[in-house]
N, C-alpha and C. Protein backbone atom coordinates (compact mmCIF):
# COMPACT_ATOMS: atom_id res chain seq x y z
N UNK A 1 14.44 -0.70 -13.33
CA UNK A 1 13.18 -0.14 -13.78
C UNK A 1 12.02 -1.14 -13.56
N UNK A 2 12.42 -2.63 -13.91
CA UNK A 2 11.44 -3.54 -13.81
C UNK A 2 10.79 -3.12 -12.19
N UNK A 3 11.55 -3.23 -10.98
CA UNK A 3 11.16 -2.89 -9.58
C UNK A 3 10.37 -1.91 -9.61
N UNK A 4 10.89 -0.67 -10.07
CA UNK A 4 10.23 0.33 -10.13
C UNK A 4 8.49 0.08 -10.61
N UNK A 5 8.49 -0.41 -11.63
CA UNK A 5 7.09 -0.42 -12.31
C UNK A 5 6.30 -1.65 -11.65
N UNK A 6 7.04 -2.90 -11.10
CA UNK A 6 5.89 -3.58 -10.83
C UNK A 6 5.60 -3.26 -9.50
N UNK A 7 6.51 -2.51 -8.56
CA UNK A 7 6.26 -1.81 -7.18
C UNK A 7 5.05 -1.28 -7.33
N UNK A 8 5.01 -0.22 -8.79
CA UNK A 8 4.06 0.74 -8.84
C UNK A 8 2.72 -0.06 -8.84
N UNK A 9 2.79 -0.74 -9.99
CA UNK A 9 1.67 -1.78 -10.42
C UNK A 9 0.73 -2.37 -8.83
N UNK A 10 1.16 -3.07 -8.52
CA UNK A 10 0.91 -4.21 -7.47
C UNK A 10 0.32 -3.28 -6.07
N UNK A 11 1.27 -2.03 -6.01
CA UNK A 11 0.69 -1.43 -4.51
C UNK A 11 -0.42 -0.60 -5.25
N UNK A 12 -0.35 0.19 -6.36
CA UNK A 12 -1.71 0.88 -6.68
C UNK A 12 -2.95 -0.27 -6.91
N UNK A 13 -3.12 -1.61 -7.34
CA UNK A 13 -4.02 -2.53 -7.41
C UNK A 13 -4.40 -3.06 -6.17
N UNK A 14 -3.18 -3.21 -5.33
CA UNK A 14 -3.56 -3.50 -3.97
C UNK A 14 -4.29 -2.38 -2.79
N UNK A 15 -3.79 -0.97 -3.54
CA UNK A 15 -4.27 0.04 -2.24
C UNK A 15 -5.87 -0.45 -2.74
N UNK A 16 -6.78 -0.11 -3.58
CA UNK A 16 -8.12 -0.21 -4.28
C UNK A 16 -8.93 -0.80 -3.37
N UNK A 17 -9.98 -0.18 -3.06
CA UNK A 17 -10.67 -0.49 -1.99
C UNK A 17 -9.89 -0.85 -0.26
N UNK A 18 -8.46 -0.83 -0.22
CA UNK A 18 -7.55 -1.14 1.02
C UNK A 18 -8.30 0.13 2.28
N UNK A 19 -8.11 0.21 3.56
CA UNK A 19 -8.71 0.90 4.39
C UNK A 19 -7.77 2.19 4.47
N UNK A 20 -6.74 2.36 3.94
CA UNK A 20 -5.92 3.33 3.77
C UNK A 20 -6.89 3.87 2.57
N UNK A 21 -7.38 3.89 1.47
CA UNK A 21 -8.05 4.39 0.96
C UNK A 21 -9.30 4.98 1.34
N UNK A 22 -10.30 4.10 1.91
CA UNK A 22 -11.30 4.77 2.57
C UNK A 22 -10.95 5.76 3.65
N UNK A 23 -9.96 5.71 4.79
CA UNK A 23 -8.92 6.95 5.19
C UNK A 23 -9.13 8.05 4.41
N UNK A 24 -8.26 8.13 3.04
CA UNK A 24 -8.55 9.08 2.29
C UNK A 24 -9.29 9.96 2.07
N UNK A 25 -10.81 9.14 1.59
CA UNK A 25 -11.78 9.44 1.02
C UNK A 25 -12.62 10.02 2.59
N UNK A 26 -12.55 9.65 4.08
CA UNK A 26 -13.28 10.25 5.13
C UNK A 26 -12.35 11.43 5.66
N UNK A 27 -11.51 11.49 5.18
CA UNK A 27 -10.03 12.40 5.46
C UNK A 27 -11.00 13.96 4.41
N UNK A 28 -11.07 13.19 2.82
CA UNK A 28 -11.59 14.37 2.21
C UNK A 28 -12.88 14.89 2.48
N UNK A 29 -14.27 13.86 3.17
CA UNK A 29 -15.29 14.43 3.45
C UNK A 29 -15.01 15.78 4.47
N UNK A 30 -14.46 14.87 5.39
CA UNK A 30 -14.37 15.90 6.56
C UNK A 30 -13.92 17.13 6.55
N UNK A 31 -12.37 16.97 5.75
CA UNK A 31 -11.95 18.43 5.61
C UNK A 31 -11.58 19.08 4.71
N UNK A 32 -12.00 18.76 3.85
CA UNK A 32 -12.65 19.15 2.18
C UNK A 32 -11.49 20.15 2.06
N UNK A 33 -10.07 20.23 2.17
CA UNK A 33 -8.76 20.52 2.21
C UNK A 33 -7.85 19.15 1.45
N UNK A 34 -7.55 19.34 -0.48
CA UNK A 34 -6.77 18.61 -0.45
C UNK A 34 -5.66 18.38 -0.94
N UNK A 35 -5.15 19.58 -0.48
CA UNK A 35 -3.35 19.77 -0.44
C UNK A 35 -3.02 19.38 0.40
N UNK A 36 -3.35 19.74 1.43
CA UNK A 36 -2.47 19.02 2.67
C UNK A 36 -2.40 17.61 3.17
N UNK A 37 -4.28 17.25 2.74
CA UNK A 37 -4.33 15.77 3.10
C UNK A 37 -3.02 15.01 1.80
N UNK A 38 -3.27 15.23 0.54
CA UNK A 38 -2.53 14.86 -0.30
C UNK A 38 -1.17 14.92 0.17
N UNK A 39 -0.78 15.50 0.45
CA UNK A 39 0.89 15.73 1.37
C UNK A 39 0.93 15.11 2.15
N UNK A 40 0.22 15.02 3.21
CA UNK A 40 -0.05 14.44 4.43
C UNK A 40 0.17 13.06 3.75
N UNK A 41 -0.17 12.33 3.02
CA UNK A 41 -0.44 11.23 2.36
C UNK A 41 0.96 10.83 1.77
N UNK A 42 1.33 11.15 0.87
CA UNK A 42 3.18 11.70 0.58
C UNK A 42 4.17 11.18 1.60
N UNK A 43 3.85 12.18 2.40
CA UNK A 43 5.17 12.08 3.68
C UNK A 43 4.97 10.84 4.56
N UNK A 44 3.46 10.48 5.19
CA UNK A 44 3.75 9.23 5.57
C UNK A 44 3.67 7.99 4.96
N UNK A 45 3.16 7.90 3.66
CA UNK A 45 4.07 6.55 2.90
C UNK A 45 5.33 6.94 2.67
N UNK A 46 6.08 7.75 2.60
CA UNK A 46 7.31 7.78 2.20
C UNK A 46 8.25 7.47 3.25
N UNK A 47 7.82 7.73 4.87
CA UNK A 47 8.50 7.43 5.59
C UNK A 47 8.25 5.92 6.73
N UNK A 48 6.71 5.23 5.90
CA UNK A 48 6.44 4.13 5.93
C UNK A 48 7.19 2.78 5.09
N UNK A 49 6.92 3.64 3.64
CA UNK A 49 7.38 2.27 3.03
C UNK A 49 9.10 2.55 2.68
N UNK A 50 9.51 3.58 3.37
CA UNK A 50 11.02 3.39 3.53
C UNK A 50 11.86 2.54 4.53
N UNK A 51 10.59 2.49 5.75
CA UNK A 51 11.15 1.57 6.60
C UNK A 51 10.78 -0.01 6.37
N UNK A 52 9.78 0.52 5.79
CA UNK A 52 9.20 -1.29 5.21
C UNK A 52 10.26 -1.81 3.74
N UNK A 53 10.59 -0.80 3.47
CA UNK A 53 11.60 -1.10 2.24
C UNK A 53 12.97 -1.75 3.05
N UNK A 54 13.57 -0.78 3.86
CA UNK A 54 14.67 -1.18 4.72
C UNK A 54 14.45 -2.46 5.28
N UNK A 55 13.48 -2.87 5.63
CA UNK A 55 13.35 -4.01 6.31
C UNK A 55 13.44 -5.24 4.97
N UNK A 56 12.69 -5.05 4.44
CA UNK A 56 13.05 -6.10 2.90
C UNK A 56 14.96 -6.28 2.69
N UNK A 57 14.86 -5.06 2.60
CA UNK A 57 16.30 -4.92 2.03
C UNK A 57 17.61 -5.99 3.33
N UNK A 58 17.22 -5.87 4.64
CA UNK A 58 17.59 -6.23 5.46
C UNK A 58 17.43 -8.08 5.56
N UNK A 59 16.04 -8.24 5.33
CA UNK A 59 16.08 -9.53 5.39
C UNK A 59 16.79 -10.40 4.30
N UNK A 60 17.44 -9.86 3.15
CA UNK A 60 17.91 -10.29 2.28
C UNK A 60 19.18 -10.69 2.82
N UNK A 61 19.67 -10.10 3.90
CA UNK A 61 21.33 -10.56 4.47
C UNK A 61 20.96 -11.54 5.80
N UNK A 62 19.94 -12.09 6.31
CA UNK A 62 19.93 -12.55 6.88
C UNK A 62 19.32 -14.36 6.82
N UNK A 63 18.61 -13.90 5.95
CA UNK A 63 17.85 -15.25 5.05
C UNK A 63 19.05 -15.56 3.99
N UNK A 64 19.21 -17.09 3.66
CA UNK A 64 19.84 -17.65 2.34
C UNK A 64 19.35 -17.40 1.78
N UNK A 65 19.48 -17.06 0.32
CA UNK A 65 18.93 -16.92 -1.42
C UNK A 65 17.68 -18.32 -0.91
N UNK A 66 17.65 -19.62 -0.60
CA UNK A 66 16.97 -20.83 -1.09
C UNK A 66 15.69 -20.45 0.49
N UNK A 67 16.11 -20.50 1.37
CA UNK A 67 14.98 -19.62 2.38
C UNK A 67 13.97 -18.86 1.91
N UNK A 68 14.74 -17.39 1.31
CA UNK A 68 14.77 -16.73 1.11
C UNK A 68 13.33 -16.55 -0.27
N UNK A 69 13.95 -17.82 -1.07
CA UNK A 69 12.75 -17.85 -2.21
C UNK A 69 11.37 -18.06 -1.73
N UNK A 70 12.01 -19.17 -1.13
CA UNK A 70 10.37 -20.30 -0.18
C UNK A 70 9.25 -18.83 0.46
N UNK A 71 10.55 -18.44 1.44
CA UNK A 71 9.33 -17.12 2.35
C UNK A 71 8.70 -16.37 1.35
N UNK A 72 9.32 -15.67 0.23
CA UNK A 72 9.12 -15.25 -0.64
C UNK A 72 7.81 -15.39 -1.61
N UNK A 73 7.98 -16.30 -1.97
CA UNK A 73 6.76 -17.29 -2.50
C UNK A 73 5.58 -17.47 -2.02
N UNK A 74 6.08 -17.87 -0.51
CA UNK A 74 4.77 -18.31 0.19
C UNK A 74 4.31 -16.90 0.67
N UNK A 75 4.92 -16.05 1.37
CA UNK A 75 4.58 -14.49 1.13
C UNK A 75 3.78 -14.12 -0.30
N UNK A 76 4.17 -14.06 -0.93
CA UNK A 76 3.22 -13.66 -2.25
C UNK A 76 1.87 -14.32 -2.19
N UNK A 77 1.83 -15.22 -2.34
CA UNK A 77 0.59 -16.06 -2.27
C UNK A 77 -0.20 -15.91 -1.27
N UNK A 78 0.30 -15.53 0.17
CA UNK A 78 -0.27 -15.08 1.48
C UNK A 78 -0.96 -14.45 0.95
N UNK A 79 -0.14 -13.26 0.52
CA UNK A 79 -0.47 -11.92 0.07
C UNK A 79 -1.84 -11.81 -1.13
N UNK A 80 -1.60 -13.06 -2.11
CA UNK A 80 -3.26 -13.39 -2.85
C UNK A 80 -4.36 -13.36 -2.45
N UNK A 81 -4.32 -14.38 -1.44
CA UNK A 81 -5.42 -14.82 -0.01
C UNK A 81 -5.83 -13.55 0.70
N UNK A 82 -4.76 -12.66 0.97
CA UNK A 82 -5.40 -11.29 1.82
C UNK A 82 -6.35 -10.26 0.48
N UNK A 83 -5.89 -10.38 -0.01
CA UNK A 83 -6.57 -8.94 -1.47
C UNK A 83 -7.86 -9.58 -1.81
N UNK A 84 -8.30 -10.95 -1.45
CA UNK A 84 -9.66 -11.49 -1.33
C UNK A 84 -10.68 -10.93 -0.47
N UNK A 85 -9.86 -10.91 0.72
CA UNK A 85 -10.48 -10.51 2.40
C UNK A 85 -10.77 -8.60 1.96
N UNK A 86 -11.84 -8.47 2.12
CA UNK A 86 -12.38 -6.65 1.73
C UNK A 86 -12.04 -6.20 2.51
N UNK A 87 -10.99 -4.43 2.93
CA UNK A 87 -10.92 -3.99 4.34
C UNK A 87 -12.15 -3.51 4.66
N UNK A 88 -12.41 -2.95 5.71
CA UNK A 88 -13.85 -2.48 6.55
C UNK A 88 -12.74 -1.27 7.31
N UNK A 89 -13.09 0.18 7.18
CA UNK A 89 -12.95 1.05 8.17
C UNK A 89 -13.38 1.03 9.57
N UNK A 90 -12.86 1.23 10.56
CA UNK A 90 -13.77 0.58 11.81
C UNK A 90 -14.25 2.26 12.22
N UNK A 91 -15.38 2.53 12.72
CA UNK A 91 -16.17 3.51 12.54
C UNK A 91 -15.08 4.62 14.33
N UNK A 92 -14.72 5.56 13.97
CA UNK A 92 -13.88 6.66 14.72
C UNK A 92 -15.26 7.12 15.65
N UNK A 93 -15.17 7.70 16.61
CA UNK A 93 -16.45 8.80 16.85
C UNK A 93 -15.95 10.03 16.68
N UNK A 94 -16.33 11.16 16.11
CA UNK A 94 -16.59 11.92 15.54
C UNK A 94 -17.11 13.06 16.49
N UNK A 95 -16.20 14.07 16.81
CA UNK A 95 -16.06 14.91 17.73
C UNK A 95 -16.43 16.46 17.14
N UNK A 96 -16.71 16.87 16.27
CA UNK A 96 -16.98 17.96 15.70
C UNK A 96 -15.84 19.03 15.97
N UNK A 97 -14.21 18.72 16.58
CA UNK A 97 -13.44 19.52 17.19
C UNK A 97 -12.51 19.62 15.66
N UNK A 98 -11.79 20.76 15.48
CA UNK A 98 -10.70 20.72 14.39
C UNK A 98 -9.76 19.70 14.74
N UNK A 99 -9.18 19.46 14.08
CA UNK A 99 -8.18 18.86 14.69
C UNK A 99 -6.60 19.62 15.14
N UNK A 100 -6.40 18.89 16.26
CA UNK A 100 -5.81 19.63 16.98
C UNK A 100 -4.11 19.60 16.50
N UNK A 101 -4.01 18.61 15.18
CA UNK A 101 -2.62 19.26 14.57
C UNK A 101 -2.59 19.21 13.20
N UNK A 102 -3.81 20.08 12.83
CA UNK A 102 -4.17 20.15 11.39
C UNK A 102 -4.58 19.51 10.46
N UNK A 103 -4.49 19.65 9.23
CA UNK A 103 -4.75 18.55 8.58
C UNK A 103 -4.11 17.82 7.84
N UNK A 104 -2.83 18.99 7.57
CA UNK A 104 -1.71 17.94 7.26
C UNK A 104 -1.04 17.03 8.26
N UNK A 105 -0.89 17.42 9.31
CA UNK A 105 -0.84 16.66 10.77
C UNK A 105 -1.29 15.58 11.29
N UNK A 106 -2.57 15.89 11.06
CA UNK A 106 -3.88 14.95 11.30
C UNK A 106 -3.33 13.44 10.18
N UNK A 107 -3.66 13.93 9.07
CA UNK A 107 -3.47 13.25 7.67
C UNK A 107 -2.35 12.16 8.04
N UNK A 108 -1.05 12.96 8.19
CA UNK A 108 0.01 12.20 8.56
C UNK A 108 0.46 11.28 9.40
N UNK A 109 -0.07 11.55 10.38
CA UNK A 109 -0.21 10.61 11.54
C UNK A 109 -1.26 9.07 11.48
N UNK A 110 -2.69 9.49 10.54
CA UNK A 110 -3.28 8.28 10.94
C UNK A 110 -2.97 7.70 9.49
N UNK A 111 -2.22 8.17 8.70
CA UNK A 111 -1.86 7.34 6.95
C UNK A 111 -0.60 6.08 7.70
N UNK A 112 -0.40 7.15 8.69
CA UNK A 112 1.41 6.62 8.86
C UNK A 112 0.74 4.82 9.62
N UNK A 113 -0.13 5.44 10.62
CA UNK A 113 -0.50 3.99 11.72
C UNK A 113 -1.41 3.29 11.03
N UNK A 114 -2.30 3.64 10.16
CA UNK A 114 -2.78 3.04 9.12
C UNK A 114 -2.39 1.91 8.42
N UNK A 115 -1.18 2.43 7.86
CA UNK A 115 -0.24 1.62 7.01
C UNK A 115 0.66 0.44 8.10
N UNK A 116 0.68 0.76 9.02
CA UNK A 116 1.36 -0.59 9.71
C UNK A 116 0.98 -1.82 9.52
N UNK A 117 1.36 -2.64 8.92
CA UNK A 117 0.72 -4.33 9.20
C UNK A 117 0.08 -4.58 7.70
N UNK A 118 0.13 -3.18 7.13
CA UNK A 118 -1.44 -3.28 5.97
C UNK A 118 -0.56 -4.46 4.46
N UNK A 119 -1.48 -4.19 3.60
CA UNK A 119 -1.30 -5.40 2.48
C UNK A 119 0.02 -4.21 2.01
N UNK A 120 0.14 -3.40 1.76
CA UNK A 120 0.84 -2.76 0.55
C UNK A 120 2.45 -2.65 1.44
N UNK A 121 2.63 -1.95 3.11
CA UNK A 121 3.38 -1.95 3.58
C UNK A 121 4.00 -3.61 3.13
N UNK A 122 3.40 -5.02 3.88
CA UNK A 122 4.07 -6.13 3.48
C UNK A 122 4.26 -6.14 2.20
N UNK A 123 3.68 -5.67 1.07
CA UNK A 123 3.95 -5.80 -0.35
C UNK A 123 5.46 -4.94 -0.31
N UNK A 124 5.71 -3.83 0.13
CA UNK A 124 6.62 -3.10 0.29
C UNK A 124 7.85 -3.54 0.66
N UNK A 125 8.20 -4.29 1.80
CA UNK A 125 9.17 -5.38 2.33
C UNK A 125 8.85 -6.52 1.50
N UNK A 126 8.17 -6.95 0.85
CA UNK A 126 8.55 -8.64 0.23
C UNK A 126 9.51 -8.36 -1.34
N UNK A 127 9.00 -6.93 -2.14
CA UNK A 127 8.93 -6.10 -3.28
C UNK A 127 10.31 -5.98 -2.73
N UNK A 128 10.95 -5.54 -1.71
CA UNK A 128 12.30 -4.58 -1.53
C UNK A 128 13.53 -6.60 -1.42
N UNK A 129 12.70 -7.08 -0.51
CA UNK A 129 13.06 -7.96 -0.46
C UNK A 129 13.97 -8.94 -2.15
N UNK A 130 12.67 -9.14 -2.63
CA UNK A 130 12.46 -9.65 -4.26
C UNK A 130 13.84 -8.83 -5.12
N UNK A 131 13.50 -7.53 -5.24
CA UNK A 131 14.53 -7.03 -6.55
C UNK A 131 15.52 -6.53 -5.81
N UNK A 132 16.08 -6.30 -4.59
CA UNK A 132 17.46 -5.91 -4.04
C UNK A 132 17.24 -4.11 -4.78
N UNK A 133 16.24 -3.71 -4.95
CA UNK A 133 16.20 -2.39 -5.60
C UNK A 133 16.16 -1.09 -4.80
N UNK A 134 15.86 -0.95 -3.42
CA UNK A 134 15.55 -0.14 -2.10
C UNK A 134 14.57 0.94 -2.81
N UNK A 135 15.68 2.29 -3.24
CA UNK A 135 14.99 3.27 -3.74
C UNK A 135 14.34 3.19 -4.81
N UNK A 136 14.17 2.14 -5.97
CA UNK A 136 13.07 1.59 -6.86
C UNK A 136 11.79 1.34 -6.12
N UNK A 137 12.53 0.68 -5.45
CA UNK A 137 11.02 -0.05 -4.67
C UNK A 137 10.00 0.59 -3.97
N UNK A 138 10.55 1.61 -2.73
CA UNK A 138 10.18 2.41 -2.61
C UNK A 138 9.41 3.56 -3.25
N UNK A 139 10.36 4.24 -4.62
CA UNK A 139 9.40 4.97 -5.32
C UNK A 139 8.23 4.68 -6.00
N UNK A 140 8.39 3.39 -5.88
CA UNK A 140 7.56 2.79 -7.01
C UNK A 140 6.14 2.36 -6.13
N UNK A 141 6.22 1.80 -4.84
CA UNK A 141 5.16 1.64 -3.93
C UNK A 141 4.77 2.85 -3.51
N UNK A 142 5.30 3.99 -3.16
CA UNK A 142 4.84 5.43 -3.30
C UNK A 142 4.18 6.06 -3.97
N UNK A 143 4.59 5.78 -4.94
CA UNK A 143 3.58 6.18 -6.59
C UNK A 143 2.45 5.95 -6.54
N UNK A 144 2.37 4.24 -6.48
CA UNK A 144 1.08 3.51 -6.45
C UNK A 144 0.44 3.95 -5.14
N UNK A 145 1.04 4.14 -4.07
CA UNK A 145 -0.51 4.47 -3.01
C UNK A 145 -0.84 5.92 -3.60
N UNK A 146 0.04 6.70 -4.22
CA UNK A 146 -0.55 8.30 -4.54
C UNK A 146 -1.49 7.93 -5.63
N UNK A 147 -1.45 7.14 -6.80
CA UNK A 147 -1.76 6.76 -7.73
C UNK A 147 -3.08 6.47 -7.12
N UNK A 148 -3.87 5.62 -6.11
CA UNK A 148 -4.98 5.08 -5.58
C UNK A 148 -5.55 5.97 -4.51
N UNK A 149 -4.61 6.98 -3.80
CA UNK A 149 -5.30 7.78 -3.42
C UNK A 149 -5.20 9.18 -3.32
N UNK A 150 -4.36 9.77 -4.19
CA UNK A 150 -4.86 10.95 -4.54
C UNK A 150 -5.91 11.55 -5.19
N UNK A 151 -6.16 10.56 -6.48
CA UNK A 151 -7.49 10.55 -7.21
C UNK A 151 -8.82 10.93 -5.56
N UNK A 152 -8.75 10.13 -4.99
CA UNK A 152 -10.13 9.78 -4.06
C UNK A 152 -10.49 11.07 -3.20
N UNK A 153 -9.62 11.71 -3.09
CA UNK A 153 -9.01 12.56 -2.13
C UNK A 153 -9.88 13.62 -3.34
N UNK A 154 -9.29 14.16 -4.28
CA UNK A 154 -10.17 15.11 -5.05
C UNK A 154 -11.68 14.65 -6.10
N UNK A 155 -11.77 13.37 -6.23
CA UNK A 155 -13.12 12.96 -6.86
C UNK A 155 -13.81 12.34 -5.37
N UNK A 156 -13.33 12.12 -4.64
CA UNK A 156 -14.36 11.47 -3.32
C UNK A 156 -15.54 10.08 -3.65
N UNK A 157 -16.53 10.58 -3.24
CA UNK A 157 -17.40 9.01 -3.37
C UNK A 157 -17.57 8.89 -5.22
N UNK A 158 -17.52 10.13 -5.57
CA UNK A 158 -18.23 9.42 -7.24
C UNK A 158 -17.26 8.43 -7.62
N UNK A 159 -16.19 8.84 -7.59
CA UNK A 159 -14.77 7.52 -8.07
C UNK A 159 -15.31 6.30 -7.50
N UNK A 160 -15.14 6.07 -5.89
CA UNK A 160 -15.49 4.84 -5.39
C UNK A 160 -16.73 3.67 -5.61
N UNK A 161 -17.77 5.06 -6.29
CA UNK A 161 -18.74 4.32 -6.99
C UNK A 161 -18.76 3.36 -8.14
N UNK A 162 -18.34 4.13 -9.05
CA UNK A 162 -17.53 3.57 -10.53
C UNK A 162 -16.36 2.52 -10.61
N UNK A 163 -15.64 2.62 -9.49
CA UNK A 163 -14.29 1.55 -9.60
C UNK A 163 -15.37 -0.16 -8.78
N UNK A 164 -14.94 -1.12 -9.92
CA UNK A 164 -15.42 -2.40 -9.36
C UNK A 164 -15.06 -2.61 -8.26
N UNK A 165 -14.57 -2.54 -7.59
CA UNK A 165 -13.44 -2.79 -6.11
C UNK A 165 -13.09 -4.69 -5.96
N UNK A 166 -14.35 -5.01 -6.38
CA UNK A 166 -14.22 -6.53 -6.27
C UNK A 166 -13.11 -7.33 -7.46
N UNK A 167 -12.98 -6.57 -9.01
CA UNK A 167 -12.62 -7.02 -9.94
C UNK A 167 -11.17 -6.36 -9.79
N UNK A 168 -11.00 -5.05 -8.98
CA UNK A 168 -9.53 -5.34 -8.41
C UNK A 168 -8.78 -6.17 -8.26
N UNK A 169 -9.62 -6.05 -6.94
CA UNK A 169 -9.18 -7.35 -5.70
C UNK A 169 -9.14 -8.59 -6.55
N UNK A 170 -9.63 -8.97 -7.55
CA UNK A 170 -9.27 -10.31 -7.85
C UNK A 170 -8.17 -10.22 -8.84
N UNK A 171 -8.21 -9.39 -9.72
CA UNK A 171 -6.95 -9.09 -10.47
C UNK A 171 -5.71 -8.92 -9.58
N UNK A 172 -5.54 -7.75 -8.70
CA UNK A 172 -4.69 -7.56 -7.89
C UNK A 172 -3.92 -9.25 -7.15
N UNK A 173 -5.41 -9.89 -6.85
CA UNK A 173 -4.87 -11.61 -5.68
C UNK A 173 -4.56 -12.05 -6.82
N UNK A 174 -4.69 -12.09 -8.09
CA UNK A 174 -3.96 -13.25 -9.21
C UNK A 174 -2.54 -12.93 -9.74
N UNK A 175 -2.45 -11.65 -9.52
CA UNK A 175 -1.10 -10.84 -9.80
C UNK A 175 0.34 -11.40 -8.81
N UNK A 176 -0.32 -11.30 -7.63
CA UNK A 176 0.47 -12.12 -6.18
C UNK A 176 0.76 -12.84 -6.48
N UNK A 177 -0.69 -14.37 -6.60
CA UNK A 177 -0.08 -15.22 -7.15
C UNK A 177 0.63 -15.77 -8.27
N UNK A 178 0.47 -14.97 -8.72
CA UNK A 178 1.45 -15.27 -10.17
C UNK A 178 3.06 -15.14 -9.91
N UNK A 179 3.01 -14.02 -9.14
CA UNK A 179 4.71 -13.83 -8.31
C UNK A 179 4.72 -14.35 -7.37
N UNK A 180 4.27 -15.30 -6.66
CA UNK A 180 4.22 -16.15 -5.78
C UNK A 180 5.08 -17.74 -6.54
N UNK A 181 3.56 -18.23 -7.50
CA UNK A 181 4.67 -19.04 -8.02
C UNK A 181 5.44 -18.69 -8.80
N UNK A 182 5.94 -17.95 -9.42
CA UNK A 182 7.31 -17.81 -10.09
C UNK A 182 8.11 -17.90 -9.12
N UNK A 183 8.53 -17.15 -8.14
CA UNK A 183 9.35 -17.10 -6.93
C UNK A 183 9.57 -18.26 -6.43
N UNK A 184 8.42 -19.31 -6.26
CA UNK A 184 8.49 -20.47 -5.81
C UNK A 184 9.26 -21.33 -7.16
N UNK A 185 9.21 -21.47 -8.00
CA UNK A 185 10.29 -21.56 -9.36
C UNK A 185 11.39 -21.20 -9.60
N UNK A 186 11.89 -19.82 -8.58
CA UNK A 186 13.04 -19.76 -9.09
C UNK A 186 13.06 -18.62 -10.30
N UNK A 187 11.75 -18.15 -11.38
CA UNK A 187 12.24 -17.45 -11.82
C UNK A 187 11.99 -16.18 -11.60
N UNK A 188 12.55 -15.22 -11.74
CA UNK A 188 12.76 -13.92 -11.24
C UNK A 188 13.44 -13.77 -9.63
């Protein structure tokens, strides 16, 4: 359960202001449809941070336990240093065409390439890594990106207005580090 909840914790603080969120929120201007984007959203973290989970889960048999802590550690703390850095959407051009495989389609595809490389996917593999939990971990980083962007998806800009984004991000980078050094300690 512990996996479960701090999965949840850490990727919903980390999605907050993340460019997978702003995704969201230009996902809902555009096609002011949000069942499907919401689904759309669903299916490719689920089949994102399952492989990013698998991969955690994997490096655990290949790394020693004492490796294993160090990367660990110093991963977390990486991971502090990035939730500082603000994402920036990089601006699409904008074709006035439907899209040509819907919007749950649409949705799914750019959440899925989105999420490659991003803070929450690595939170996802270090998290799967950490508690040996797979399907904890997973549900629990699932939660949290629905948790950060489903809201956005049906409140749109007024939410993004109101949320500090900055007092996240610093809560979120002290959270890392805090499981950074513990990890580097040994405990947990």
């Amino acid at each position: 359960m512990e996996a479960f909840l701090v999965s949840t914790g850490i990727v919903t603080l980390a999605e907050m202001g993340d460019k997978t969120q702003l995704l969201a929120l230009i996902l809902a201007v555009r096609f002011r449809k949000p069942w499907p984007i919401v689904l759309g959203i669903l299916v490719a973290t689920l089949a994102n941070h399952a492989l990013a989970g698998a991969v955690g889960t994997w490096v655990t048999t290949v790394l020693g336990p004492d490796v294993l802590r160090w990367v660990l550690g110093a991963s977390f703390i990486a991971m502090a240093v990035w939730m500082l850095i603000p994402d920036k959407m990089d601006d699409e051009g904008e074709t006035g065409q439907p899209p040509r495989l819907g919007v749950f389609g649409t949705t799914l595809v750019a959440f899925f390439l989105a999420e490659m490389g991003d803070k929450t996917q690595i939170a996802t593999v270090m998290l799967a890594a950490q508690y040996h939990a797979y399907v904890w971990v997973v549900a629990g980083t699932t939660l949290g990106m629905m948790l950060a962007n489903a809201p956005v998806v049906w409140l749109g800009e007024r939410m993004t207005r109101r949320v500090p984004i900055r007092l996240v991000h610093l809560i979120s980078a002290g959270i890392f580090a805090v499981l950074g050094g513990l990890t580097l300690l040994g405990w947990g």
